[in-house]
Structure formats: C-alpha cells, structure tokens
C-alpha atoms as a PDB file:
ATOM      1  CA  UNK A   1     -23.001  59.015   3.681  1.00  0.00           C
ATOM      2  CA  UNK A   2     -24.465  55.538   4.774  1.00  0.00           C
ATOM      3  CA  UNK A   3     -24.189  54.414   0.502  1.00  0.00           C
ATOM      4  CA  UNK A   4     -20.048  56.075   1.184  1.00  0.00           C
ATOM      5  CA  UNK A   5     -19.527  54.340   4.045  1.00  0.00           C
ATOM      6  CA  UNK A   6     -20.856  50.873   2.880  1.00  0.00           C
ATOM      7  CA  UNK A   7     -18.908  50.772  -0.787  1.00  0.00           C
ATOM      8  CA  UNK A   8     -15.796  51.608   1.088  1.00  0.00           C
ATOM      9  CA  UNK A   9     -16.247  48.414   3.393  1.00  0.00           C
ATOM     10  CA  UNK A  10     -16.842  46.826   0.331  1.00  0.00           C
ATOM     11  CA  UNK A  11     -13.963  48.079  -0.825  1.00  0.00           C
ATOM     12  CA  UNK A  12     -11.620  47.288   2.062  1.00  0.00           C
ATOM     13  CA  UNK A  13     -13.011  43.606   2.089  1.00  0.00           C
ATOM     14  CA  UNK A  14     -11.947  42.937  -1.458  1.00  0.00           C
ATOM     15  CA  UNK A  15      -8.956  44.217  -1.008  1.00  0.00           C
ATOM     16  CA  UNK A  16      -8.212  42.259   2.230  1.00  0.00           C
ATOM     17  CA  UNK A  17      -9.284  38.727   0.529  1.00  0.00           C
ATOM     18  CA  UNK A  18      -7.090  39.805  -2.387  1.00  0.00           C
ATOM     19  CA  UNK A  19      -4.457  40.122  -0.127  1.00  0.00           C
ATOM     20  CA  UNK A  20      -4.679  37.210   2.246  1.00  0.00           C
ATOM     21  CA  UNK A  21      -5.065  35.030  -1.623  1.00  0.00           C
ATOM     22  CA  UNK A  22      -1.720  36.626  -2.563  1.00  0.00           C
ATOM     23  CA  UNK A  23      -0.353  35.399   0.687  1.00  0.00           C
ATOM     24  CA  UNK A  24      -1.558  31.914   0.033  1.00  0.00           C
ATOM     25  CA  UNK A  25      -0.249  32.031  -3.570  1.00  0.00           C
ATOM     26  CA  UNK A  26       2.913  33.225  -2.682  1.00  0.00           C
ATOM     27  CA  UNK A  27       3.108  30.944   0.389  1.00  0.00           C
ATOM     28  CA  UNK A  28       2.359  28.210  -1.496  1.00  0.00           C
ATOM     29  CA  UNK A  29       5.318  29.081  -4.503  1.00  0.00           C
ATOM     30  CA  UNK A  30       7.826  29.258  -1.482  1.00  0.00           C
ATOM     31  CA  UNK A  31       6.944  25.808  -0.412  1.00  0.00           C
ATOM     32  CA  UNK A  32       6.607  24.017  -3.379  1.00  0.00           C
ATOM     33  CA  UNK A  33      10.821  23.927  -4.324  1.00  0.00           C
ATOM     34  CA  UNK A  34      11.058  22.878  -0.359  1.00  0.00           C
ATOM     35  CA  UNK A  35       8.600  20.151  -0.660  1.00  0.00           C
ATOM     36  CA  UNK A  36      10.059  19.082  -4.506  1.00  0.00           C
ATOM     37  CA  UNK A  37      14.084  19.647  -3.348  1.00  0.00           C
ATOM     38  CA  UNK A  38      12.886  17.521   0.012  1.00  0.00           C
ATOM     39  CA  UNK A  39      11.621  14.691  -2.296  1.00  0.00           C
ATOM     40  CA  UNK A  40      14.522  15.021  -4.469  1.00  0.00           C
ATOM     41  CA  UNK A  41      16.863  14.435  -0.945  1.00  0.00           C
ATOM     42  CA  UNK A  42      14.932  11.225   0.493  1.00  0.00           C
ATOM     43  CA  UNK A  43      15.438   9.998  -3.670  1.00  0.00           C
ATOM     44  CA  UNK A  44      18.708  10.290  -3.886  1.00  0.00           C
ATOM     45  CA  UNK A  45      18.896   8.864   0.637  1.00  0.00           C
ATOM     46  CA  UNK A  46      17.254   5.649  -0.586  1.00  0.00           C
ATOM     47  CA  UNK A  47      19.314   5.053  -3.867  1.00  0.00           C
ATOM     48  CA  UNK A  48      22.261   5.526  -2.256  1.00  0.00           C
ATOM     49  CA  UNK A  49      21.457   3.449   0.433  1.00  0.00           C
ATOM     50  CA  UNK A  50      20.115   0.569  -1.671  1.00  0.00           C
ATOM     51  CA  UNK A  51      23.396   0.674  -3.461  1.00  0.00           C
ATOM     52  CA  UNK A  52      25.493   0.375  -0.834  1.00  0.00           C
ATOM     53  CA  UNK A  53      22.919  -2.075   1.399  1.00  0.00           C
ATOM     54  CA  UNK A  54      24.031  -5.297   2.581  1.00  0.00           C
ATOM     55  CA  UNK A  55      22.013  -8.256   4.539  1.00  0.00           C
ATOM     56  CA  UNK A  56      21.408  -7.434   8.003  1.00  0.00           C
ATOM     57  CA  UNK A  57      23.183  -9.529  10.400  1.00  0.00           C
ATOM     58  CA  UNK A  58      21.690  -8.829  13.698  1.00  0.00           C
ATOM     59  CA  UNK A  59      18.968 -11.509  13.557  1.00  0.00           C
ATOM     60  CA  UNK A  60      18.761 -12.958  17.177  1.00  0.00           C
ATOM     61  CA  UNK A  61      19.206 -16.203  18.445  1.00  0.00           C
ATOM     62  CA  UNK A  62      17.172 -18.096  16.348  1.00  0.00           C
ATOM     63  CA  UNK A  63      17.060 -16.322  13.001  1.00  0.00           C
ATOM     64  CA  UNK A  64      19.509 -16.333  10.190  1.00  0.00           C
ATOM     65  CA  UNK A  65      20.704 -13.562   8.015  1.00  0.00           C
ATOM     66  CA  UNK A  66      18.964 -12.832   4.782  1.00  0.00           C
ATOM     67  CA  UNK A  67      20.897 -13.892   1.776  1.00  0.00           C
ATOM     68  CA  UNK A  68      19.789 -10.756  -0.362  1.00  0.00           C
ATOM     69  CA  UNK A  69      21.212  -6.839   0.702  1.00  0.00           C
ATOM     70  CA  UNK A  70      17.339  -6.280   1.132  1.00  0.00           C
ATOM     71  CA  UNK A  71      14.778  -7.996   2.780  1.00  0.00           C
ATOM     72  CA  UNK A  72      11.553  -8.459   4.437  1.00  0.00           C
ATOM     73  CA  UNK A  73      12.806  -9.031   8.449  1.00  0.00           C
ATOM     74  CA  UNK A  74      10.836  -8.751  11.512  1.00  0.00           C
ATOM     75  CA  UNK A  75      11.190  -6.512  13.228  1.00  0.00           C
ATOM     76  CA  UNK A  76      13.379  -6.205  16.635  1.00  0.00           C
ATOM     77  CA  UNK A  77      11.660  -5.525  19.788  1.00  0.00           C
ATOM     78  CA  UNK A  78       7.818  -6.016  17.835  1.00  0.00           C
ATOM     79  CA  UNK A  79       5.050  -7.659  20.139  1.00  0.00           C
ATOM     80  CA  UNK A  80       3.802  -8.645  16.324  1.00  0.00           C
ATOM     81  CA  UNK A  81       5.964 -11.547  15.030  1.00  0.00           C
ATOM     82  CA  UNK A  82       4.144 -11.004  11.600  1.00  0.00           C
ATOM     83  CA  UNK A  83       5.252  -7.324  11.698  1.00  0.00           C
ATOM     84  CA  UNK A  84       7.968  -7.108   9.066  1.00  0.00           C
ATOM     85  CA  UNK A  85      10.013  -4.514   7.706  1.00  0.00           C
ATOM     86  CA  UNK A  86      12.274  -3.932   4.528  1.00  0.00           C
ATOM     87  CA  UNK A  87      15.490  -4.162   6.115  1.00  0.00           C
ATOM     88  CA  UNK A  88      19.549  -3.476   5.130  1.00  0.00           C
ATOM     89  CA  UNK A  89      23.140  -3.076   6.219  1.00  0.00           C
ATOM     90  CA  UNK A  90      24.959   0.217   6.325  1.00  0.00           C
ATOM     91  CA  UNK A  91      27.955   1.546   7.014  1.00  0.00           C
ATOM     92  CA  UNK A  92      27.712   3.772   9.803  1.00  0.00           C
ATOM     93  CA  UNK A  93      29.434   6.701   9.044  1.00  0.00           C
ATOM     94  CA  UNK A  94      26.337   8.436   7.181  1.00  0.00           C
ATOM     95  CA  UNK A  95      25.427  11.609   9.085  1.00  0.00           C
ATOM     96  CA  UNK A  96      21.933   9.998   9.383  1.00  0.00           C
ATOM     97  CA  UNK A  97      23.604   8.070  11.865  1.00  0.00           C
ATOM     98  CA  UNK A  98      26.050   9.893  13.665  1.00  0.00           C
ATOM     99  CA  UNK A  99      26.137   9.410  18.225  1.00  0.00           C
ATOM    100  CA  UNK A 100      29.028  10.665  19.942  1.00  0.00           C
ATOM    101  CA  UNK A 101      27.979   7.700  22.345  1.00  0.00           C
ATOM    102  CA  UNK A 102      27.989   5.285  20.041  1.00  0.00           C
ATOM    103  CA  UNK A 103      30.602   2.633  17.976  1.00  0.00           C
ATOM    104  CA  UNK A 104      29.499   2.747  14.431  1.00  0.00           C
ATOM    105  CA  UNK A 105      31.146   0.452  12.220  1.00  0.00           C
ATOM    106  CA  UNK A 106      27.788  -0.536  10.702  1.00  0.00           C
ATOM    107  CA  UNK A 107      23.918  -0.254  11.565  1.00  0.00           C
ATOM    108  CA  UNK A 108      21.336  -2.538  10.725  1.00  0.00           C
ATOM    109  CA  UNK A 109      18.351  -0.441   9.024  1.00  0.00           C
ATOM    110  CA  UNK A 110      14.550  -0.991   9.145  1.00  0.00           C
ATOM    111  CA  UNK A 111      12.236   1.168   6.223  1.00  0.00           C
ATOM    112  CA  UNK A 112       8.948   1.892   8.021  1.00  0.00           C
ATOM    113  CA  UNK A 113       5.902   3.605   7.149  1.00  0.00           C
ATOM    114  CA  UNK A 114       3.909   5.240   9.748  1.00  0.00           C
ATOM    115  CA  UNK A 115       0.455   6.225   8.886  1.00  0.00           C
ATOM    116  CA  UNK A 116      -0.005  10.126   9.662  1.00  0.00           C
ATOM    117  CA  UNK A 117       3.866  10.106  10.573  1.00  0.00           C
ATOM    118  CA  UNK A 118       5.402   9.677   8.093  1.00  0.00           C
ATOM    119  CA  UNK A 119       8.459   7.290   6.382  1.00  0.00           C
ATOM    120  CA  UNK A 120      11.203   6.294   8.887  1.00  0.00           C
ATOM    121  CA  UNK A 121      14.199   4.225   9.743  1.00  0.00           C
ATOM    122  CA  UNK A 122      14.569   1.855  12.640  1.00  0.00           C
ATOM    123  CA  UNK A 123      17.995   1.075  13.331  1.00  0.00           C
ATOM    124  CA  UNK A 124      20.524  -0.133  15.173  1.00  0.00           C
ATOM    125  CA  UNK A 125      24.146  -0.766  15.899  1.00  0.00           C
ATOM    126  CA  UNK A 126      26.135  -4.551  16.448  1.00  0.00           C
ATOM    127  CA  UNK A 127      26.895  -3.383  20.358  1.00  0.00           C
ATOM    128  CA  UNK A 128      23.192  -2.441  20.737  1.00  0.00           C
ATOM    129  CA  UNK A 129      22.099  -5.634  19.220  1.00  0.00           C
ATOM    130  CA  UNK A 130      24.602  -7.717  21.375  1.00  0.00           C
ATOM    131  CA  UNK A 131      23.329  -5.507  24.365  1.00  0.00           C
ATOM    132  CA  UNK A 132      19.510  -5.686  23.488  1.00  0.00           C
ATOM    133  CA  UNK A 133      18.335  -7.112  20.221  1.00  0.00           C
ATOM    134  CA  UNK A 134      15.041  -5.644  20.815  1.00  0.00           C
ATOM    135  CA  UNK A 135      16.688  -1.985  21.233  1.00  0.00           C
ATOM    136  CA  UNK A 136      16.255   0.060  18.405  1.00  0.00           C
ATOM    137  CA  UNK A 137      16.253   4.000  16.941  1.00  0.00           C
ATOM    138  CA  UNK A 138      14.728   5.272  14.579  1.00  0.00           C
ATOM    139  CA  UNK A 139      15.008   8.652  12.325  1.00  0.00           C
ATOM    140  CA  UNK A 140      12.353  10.203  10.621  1.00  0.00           C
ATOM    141  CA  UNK A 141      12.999  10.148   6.776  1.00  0.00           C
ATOM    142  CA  UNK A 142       9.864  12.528   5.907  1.00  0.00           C
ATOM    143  CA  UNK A 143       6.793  13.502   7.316  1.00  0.00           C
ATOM    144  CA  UNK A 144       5.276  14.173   3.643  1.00  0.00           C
ATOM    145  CA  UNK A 145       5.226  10.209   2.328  1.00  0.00           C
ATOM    146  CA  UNK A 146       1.654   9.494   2.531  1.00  0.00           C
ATOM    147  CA  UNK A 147       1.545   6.119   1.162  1.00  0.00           C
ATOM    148  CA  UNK A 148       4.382   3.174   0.391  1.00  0.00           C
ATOM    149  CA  UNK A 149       3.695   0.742  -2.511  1.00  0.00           C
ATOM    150  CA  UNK A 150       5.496  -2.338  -3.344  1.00  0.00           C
ATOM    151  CA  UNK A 151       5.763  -3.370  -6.919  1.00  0.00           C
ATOM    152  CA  UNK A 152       6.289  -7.124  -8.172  1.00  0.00           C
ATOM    153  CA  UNK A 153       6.934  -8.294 -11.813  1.00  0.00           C
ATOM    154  CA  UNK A 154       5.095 -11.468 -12.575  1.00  0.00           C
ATOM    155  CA  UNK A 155       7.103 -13.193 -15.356  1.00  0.00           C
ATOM    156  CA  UNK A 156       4.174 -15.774 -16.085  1.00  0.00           C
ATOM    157  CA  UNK A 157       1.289 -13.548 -15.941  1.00  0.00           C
ATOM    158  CA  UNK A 158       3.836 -10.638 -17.580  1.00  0.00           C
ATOM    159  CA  UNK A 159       2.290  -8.112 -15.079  1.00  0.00           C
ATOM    160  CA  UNK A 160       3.166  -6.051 -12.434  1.00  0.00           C
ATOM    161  CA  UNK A 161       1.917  -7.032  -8.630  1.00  0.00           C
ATOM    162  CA  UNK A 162       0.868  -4.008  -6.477  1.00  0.00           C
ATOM    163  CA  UNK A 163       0.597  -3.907  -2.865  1.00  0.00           C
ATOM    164  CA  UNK A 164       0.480  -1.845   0.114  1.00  0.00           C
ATOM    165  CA  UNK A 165       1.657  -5.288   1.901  1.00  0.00           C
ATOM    166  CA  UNK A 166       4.357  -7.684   1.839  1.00  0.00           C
ATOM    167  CA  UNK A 167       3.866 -10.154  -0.502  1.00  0.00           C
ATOM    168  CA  UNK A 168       4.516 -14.412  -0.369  1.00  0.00           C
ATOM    169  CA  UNK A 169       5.067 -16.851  -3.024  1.00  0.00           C
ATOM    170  CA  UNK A 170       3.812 -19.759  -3.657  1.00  0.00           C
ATOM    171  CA  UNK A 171       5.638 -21.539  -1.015  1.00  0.00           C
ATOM    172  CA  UNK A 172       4.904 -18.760   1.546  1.00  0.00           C
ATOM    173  CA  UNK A 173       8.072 -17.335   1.348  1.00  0.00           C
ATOM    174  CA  UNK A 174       8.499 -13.266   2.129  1.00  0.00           C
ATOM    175  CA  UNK A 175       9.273 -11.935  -1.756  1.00  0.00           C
ATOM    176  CA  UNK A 176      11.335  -8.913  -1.568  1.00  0.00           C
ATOM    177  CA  UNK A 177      10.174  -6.695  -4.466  1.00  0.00           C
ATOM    178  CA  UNK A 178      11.410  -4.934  -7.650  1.00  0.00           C
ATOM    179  CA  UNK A 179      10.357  -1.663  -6.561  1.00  0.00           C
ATOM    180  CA  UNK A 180       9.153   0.560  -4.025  1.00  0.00           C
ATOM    181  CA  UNK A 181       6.896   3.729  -4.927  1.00  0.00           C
ATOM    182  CA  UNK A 182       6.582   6.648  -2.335  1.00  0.00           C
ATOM    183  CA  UNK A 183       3.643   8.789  -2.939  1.00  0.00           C
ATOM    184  CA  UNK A 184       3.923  11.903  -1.048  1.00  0.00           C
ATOM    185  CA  UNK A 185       1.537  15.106   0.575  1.00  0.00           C
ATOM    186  CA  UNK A 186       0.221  16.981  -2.657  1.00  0.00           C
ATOM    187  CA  UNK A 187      -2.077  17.750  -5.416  1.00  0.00           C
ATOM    188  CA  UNK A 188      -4.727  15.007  -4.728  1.00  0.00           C
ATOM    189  CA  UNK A 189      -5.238  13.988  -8.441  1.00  0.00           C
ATOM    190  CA  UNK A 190      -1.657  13.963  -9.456  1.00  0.00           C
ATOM    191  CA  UNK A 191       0.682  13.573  -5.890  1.00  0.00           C
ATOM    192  CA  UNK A 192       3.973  13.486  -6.146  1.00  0.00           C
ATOM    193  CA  UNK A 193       5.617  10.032  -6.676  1.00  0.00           C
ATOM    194  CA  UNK A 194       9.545   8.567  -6.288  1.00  0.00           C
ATOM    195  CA  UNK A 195      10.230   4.939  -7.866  1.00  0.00           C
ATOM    196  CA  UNK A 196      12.934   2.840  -6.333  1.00  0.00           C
ATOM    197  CA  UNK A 197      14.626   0.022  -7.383  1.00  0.00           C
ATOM    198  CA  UNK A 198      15.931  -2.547  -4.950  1.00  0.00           C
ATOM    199  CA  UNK A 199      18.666  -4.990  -5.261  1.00  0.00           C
ATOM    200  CA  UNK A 200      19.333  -7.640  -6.405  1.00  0.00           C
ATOM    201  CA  UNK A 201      17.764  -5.911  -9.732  1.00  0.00           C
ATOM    202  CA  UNK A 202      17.792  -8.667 -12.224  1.00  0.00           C
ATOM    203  CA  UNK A 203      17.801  -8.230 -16.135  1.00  0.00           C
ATOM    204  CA  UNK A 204      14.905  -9.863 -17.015  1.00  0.00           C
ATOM    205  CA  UNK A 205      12.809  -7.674 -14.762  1.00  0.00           C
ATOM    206  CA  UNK A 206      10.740  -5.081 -17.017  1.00  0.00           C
ATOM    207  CA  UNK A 207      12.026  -1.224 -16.169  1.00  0.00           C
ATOM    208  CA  UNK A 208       8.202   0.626 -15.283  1.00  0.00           C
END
C-alpha cells in the first residue's frame, strides 16, 4: 500500500512540473510576438520621429537653438548642467502627445534612458516653455530597453566609435551621432537590438 501510495505521489509530482513547464512554455510563446510587435512599434516611433524632427527652439535665455533637427541639449529643469539629452522638434498632433489642456502646435522632445525604467521622452510645449522653461513631461517609450548605445563613424581611423555616453570632438564640441542602438529585455546572449539612424545622415557615412 505504502510502495502504491508513494509511486502515485511520484506520479502526481511529474505530472504537476510537466504542467506548470507547459505553462511557462506557453506563457512565454504568448509574450514573445508582444515583446517583438512592441519593439517593432518604438522602431517605427523613432524613425518617424527622426524624419520629421526639427531643432528644438525652446533653449532659455541664454542658449541658442541647435542648427541640426537632432542634438545633444541639456536638459530643462536639470540640477546637472552636464546632463544632456538627444533632443528634437515635433509637431504636436502625434497621439503621444495629445492634452485637452494644452495648445499643441509643436513640442520640444528629450530621448532619455532611465536605468531599470526604461526609454522615455521629456517634453514640452512653446506656452510651457514661455511659462516655465524648466517644466517638462515626459512619456514612457518602453520599459523593455535595457541599454542605449551611440554609434560614431570615424572617417580617419575608418571605424566605428561606441559609447554609452555623449561623445566630444576635438574641440569639445557635443557630436551628435550616426546612430543609436536600443538593446532591449531578452535572451542574454543574443537580446534583441533596433538600429537608428539620425539626421542629418550624410553619404559618406558607412551603412552598419
């Protein structure tokens, strides 16, 4: 009886792990076309917005406006004066931005990466500027981008620059790069990447 009842707990224990590992399988096949269709969305968000991006004009008293559609700014409202962000001119009728209480001809935008948050955009409207420069939103892009690279073509060296940081020349200017390169939540040896051009692309730059 004692031989009986012990194969059958043997039994039921198997067959419990083999179902809880079906549940992780399956669990984990449902979210995989979330997680790839969610990449796939915050692609296609950040090509269309560098397309369309423009040089921010809400710079303060003192600054000037960037003469490229994207570039390293500080940003508004920072305690850090060193702490700059990749930043760009929309129009504001995307959904992203969309406030009953607000006028939204155009929005100045701020890419930020959060550490264990996630990628986001700071941004904010001319009124809100005019009212407070140092007032700003922000929307969370994804919580899965785990990393942000930024990717510089050295024509004399004919190599390509990688950094988690922004980057100065030789005259310690900010250089805006070629390319940015998400890496996002996944497999460990092979996560899940998206590779971004930024304007002004220029011809002699080497597509990666």
């Amino acid at each position: 009886m004692m031989l009986v009842v012990g194969l059958s707990g043997l039994i039921l224990t198997a067959a419990a792990s083999l179902t809880f590992g079906l549940m992780q399988l399956k669990t984990a096949a449902e979210a995989a076309p979330q997680e790839s269709e969610h990449i796939a969305n915050i692609r296609r968000f950040l090509e269309f917005a560098f397309s369309e991006a423009e040089a921010i004009q809400n710079v303060g008293e003192t600054g000037s406006a960037p003469e490229t559609p994207v570039a390293w700014c500080n940003l508004p409202g920072s305690s850090d004066l060193n702490e700059f962000a990749l930043a760009f001119r929309l129009p504001g009728d995307i959904p992203l931005f969309m406030d009953d209480q607000l006028y939204l001809p155009a929005v100045d935008c701020y890419l930020r990466f959060l550490p264990d948050e996630g990628l986001y955009l700071f941004w904010q409207t001319d009124a809100m500027a005019d009212e407070d420069i140092d007032d700003l939103r922000r929307t969370r892009l994804s919580p899965l981008v785990d990393k942000i690279e930024y990717l510089w073509y050295d024509p004399e060296d004919e190599r390509w620059d990688i950094s988690e940081e922004m980057e100065e020349n030789d005259e310690g200017a900010n250089v805006t790069p070629d390319f940015i390169r998400l890496t996002f939540q996944g497999d460990k040896d092979n996560p899940p990447t998206a590779l971004l051009l930024l304007p002004p692309s220029d011809d002699a730059t080497p597509r990666l």
